[in-house]
N, C-alpha and C. Protein backbone atom coordinates (compact mmCIF):
# COMPACT_ATOMS: atom_id res chain seq x y z
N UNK A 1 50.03 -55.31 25.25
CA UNK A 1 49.32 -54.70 24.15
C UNK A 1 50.30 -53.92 23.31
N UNK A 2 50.15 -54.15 22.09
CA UNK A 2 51.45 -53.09 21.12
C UNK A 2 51.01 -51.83 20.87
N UNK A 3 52.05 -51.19 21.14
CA UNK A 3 51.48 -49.83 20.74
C UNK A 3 51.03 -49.30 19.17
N UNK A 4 50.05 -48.52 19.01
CA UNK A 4 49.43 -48.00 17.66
C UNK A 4 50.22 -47.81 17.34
N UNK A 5 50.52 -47.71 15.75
CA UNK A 5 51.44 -46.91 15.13
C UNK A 5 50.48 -45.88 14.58
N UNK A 6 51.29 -44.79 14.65
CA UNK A 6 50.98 -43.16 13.95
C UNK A 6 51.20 -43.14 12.90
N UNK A 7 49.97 -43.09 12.03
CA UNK A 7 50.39 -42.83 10.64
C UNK A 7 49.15 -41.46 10.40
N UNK A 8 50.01 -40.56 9.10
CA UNK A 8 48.86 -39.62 8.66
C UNK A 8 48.11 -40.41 7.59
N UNK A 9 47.22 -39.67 7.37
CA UNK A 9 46.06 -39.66 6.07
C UNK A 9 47.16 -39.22 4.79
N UNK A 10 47.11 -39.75 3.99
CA UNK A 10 47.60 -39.57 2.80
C UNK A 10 46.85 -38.47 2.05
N UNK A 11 47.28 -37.59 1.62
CA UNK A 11 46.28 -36.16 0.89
C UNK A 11 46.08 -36.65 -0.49
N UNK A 12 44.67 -36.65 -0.94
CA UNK A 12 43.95 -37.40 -2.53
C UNK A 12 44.74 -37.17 -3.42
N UNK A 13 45.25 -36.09 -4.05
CA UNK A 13 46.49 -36.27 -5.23
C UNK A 13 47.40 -37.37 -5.01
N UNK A 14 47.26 -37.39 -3.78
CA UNK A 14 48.93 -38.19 -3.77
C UNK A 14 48.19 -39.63 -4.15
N UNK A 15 46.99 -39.63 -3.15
CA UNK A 15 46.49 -41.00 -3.23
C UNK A 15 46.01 -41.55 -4.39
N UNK A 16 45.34 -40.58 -5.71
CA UNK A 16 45.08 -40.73 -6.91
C UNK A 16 46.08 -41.14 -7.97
N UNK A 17 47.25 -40.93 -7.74
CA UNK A 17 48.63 -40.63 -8.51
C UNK A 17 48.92 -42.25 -8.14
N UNK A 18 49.16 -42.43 -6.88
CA UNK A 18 49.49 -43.56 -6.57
C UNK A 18 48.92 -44.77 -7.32
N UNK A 19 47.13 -44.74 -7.09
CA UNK A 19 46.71 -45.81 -7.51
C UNK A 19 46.55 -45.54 -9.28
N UNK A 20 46.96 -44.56 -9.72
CA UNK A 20 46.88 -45.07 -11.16
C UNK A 20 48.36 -45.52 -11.52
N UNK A 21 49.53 -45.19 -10.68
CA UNK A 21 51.09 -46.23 -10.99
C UNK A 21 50.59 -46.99 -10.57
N UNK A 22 49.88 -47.59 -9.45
CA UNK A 22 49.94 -49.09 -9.27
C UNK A 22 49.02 -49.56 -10.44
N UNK A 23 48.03 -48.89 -11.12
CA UNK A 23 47.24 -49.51 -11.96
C UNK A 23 48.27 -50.15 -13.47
N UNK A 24 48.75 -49.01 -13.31
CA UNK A 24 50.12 -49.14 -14.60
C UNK A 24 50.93 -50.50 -14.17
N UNK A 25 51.10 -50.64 -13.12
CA UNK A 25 52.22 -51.28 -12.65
C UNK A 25 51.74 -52.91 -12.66
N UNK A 26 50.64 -52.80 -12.97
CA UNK A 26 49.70 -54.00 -12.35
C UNK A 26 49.55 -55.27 -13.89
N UNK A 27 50.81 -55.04 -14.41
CA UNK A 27 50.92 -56.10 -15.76
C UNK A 27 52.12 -56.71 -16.00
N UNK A 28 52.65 -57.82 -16.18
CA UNK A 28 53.88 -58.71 -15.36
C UNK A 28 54.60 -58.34 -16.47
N UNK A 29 54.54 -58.23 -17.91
CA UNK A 29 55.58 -57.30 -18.65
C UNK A 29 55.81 -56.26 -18.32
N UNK A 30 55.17 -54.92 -18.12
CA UNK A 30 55.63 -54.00 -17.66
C UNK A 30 56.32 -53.81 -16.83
N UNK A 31 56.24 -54.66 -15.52
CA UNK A 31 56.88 -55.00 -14.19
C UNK A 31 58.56 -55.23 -14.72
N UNK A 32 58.40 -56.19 -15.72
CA UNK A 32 59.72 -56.69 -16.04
C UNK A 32 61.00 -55.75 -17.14
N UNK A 33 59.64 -55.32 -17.82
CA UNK A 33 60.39 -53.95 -18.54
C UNK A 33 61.51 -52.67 -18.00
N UNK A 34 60.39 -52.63 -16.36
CA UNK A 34 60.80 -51.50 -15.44
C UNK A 34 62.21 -52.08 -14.60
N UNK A 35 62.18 -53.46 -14.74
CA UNK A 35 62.95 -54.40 -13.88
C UNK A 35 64.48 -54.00 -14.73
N UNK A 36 64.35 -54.22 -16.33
CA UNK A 36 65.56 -54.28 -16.79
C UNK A 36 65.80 -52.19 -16.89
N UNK A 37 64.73 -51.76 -16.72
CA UNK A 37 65.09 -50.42 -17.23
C UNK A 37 65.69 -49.59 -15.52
N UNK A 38 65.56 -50.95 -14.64
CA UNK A 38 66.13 -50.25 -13.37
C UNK A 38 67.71 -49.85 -13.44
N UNK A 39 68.07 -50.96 -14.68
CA UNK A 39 69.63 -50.93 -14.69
C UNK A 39 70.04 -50.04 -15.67
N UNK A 40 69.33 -49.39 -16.31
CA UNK A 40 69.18 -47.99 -16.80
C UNK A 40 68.97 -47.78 -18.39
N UNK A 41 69.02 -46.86 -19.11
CA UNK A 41 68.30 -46.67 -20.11
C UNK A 41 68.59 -47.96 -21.48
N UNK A 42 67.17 -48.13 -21.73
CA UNK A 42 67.05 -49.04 -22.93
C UNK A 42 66.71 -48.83 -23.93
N UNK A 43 67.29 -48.97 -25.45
CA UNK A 43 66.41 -48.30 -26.58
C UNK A 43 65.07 -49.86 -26.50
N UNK A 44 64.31 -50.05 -27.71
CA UNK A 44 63.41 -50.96 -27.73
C UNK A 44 64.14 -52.02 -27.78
N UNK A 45 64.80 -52.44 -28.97
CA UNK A 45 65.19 -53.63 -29.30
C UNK A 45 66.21 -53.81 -28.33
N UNK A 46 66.97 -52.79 -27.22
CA UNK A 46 67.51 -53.98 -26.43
C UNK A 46 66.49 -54.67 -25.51
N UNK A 47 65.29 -53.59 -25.19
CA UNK A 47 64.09 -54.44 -24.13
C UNK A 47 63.77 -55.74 -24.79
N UNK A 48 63.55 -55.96 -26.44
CA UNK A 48 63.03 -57.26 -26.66
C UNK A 48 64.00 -58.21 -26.77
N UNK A 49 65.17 -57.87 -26.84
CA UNK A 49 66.16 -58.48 -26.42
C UNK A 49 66.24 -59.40 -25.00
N UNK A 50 65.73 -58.60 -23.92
CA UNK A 50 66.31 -58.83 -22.98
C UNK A 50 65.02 -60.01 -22.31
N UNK A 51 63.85 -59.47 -22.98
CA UNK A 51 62.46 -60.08 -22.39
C UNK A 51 61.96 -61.24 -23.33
N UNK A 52 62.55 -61.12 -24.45
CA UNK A 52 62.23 -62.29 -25.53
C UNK A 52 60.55 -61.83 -25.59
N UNK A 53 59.98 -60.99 -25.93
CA UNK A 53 59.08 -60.30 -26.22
C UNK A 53 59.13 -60.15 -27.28
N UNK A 54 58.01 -59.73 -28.50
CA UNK A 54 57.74 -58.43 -29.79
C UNK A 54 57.84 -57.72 -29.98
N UNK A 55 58.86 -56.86 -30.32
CA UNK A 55 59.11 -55.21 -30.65
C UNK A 55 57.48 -54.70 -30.37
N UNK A 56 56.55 -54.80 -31.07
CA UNK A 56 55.27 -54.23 -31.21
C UNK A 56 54.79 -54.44 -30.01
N UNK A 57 55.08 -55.47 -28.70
CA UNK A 57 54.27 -55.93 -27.72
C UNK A 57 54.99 -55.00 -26.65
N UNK A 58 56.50 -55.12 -26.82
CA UNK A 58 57.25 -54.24 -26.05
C UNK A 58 56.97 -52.72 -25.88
N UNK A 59 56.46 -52.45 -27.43
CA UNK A 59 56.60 -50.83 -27.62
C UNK A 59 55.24 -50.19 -27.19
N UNK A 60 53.70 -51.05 -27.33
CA UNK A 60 52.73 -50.94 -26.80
C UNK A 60 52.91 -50.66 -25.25
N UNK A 61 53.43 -51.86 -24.55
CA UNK A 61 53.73 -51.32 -23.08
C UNK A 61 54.52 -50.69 -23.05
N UNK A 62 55.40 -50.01 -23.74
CA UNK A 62 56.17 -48.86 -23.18
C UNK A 62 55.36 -47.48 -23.18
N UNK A 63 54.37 -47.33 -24.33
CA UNK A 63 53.54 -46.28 -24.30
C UNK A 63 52.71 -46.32 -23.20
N UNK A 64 52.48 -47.17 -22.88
CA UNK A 64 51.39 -47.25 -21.75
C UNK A 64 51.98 -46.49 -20.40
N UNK A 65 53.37 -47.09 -20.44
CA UNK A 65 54.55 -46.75 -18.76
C UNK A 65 54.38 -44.83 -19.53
N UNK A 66 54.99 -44.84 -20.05
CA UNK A 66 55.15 -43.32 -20.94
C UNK A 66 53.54 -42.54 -20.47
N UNK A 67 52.52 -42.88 -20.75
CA UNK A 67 51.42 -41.83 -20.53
C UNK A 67 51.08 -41.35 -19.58
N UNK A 68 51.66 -42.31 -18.57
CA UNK A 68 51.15 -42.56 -17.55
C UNK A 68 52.91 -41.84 -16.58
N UNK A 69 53.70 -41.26 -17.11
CA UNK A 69 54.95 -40.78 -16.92
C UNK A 69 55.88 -41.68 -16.00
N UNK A 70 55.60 -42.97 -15.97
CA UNK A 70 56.57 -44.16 -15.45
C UNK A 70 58.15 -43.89 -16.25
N UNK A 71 57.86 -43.70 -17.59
CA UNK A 71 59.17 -43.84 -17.91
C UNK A 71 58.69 -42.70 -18.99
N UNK A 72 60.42 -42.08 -19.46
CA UNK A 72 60.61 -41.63 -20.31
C UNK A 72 61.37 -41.82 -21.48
N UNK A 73 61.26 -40.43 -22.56
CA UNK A 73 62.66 -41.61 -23.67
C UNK A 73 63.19 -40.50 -23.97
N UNK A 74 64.39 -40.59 -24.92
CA UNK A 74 64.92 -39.15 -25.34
C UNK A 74 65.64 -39.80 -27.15
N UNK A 75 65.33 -38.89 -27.78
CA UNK A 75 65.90 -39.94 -28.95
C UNK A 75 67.44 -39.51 -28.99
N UNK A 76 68.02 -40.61 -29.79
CA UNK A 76 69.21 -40.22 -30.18
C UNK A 76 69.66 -41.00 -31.19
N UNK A 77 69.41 -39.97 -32.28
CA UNK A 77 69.58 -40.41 -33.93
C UNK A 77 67.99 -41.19 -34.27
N UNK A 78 68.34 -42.82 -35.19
CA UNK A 78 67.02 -42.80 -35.11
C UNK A 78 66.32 -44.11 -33.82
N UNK A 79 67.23 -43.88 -33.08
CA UNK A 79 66.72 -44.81 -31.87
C UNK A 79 66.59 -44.14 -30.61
N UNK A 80 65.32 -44.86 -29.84
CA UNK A 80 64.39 -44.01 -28.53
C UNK A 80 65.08 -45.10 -27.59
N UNK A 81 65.51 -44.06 -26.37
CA UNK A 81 66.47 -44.76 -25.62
C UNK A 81 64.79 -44.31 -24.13
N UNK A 82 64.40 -45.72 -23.39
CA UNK A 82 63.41 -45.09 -22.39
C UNK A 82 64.75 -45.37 -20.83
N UNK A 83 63.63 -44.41 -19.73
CA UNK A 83 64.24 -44.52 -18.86
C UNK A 83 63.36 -44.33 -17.57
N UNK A 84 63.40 -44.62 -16.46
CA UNK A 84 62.62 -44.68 -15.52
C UNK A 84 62.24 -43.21 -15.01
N UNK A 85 60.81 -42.89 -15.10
CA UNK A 85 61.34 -41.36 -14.77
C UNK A 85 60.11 -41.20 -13.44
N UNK A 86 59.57 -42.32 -12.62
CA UNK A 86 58.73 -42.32 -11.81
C UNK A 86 59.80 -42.87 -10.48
N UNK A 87 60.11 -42.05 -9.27
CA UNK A 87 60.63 -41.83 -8.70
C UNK A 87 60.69 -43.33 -7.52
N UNK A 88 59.16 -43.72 -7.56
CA UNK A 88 58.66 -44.53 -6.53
C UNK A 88 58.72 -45.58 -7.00
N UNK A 89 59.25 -46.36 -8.32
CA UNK A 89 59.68 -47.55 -9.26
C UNK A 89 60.09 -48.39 -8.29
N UNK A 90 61.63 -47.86 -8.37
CA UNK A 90 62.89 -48.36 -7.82
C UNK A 90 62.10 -49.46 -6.38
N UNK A 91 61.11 -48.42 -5.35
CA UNK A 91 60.77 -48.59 -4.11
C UNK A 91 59.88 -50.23 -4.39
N UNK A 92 58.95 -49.86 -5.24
CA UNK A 92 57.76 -50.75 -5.54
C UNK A 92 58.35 -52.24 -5.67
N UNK A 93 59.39 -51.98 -6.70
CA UNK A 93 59.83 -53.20 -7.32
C UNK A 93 60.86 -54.03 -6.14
N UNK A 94 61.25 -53.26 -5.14
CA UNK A 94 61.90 -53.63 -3.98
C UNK A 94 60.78 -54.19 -3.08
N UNK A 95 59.49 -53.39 -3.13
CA UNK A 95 58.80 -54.21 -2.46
C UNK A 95 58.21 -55.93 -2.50
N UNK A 96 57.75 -55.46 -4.36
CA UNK A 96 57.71 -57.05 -4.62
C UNK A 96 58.93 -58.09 -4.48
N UNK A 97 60.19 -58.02 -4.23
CA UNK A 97 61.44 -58.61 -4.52
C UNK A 97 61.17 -58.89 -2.39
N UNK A 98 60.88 -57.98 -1.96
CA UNK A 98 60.66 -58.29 -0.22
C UNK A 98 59.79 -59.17 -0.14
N UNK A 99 58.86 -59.24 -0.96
CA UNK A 99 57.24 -60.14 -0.59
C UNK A 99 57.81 -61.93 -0.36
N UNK A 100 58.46 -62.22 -1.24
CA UNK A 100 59.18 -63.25 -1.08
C UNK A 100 58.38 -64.48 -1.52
N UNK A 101 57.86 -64.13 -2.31
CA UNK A 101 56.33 -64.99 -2.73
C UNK A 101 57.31 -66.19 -3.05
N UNK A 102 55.98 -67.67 -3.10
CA UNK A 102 56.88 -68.96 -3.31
C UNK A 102 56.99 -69.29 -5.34
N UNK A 103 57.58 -69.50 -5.85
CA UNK A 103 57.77 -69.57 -7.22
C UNK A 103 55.74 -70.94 -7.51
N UNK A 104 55.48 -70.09 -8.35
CA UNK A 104 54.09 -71.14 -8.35
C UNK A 104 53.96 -71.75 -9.76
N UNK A 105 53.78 -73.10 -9.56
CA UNK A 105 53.85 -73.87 -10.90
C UNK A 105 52.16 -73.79 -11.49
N UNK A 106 51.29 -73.85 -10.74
CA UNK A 106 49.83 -73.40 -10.96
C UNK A 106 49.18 -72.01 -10.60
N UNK A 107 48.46 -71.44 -11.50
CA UNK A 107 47.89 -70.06 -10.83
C UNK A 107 47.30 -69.80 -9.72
N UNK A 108 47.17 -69.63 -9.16
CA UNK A 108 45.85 -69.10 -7.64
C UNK A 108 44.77 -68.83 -8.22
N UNK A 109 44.16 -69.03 -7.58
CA UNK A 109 42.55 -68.26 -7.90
C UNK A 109 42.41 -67.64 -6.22
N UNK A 110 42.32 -66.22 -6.49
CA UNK A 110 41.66 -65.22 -5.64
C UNK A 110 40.47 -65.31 -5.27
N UNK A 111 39.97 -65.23 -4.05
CA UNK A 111 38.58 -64.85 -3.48
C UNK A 111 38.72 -63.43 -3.33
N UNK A 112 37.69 -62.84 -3.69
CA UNK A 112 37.02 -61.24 -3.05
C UNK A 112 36.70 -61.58 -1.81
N UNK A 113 36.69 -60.65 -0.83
CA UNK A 113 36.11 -60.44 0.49
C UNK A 113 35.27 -60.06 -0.19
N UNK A 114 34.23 -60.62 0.56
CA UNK A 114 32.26 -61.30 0.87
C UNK A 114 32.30 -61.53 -0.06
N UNK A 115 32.72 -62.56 -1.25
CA UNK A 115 32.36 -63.51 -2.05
C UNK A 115 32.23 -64.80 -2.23
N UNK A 116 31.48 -65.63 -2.57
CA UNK A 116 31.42 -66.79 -2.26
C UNK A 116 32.63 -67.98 -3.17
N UNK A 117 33.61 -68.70 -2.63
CA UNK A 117 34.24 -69.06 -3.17
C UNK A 117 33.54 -69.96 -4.63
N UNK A 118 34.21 -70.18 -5.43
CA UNK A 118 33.26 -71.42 -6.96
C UNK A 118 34.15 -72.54 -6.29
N UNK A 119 33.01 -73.28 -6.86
CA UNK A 119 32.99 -75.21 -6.37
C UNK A 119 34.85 -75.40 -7.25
C-alpha cells in the first residue's frame, strides 16, 4: 500500500489569486506572449514580431496579463517595454513544457464529468 502524501489546505487568498492567473493564463496567445517575455523584457512591436500577431491583438492581451498583474511595463521614451512580474509564470509554463502533450493535428473535444458524451 503507498503511503499518503501530506499535503496542507491551501488558505482562500492564495487559492483565489491562483485561479484567477490560471484564468488569465488560460488563452494560447497569452501563454506564448509570457513564453517570449520569459526571456525578458519586450516593448510591443518586438512581441508582434516575435508571434506574427497584430499590434492591436498583442496589446489587448497584454492589458489583460497587466490587470490582472502577470506582467508589467515601464516606459522608456515613447516605447512600453512589458515584463513578467507574476512570480509563479516561470513555474506554470515549466509545467506545461513537463505535460509532454502529443503535437495534435485535430482538436479534442472534452467531456465534463457526468456529462453525456454528443453522438
Amino acid at each position: 500500500m503507498a503511503a499518503e502524501r501530506e499535503t496542507s489546505r491551501i488558505a482562500q487568498p492564495v487559492i483565489e489569486r491562483a485561479a484567477r492567473v490560471i484564468r488569465v493564463l488560460g488563452h494560447p496567445l497569452r501563454l506564448r506572449l509570457l513564453e517570449v517575455l520569459e526571456l525578458g523584457e519586450r516593448n510591443v512591436n518586438e512581441l508582434v514580431a516575435e508571434t506574427g500577431v497584430g499590434q492591436a491583438t498583442v496589446s489587448q492581451q497584454l492589458a489583460i496579463l497587466r490587470a490582472e498583474g502577470v506582467v508589467g511595463a515601464r516606459r522608456d521614451g515613447p516605447r512600453v517595454y512589458y515584463r513578467i512580474t507574476e512570480p509563479k509564470v516561470s513555474s506554470i509554463l515549466a509545467c506545461i513544457r513537463a505535460c509532454d502533450l502529443p503535437e495534435l493535428d485535430e482538436p479534442v473535444q472534452l467531456t465534463l464529468i457526468g456529462s453525456r458524451p454528443t453522438p
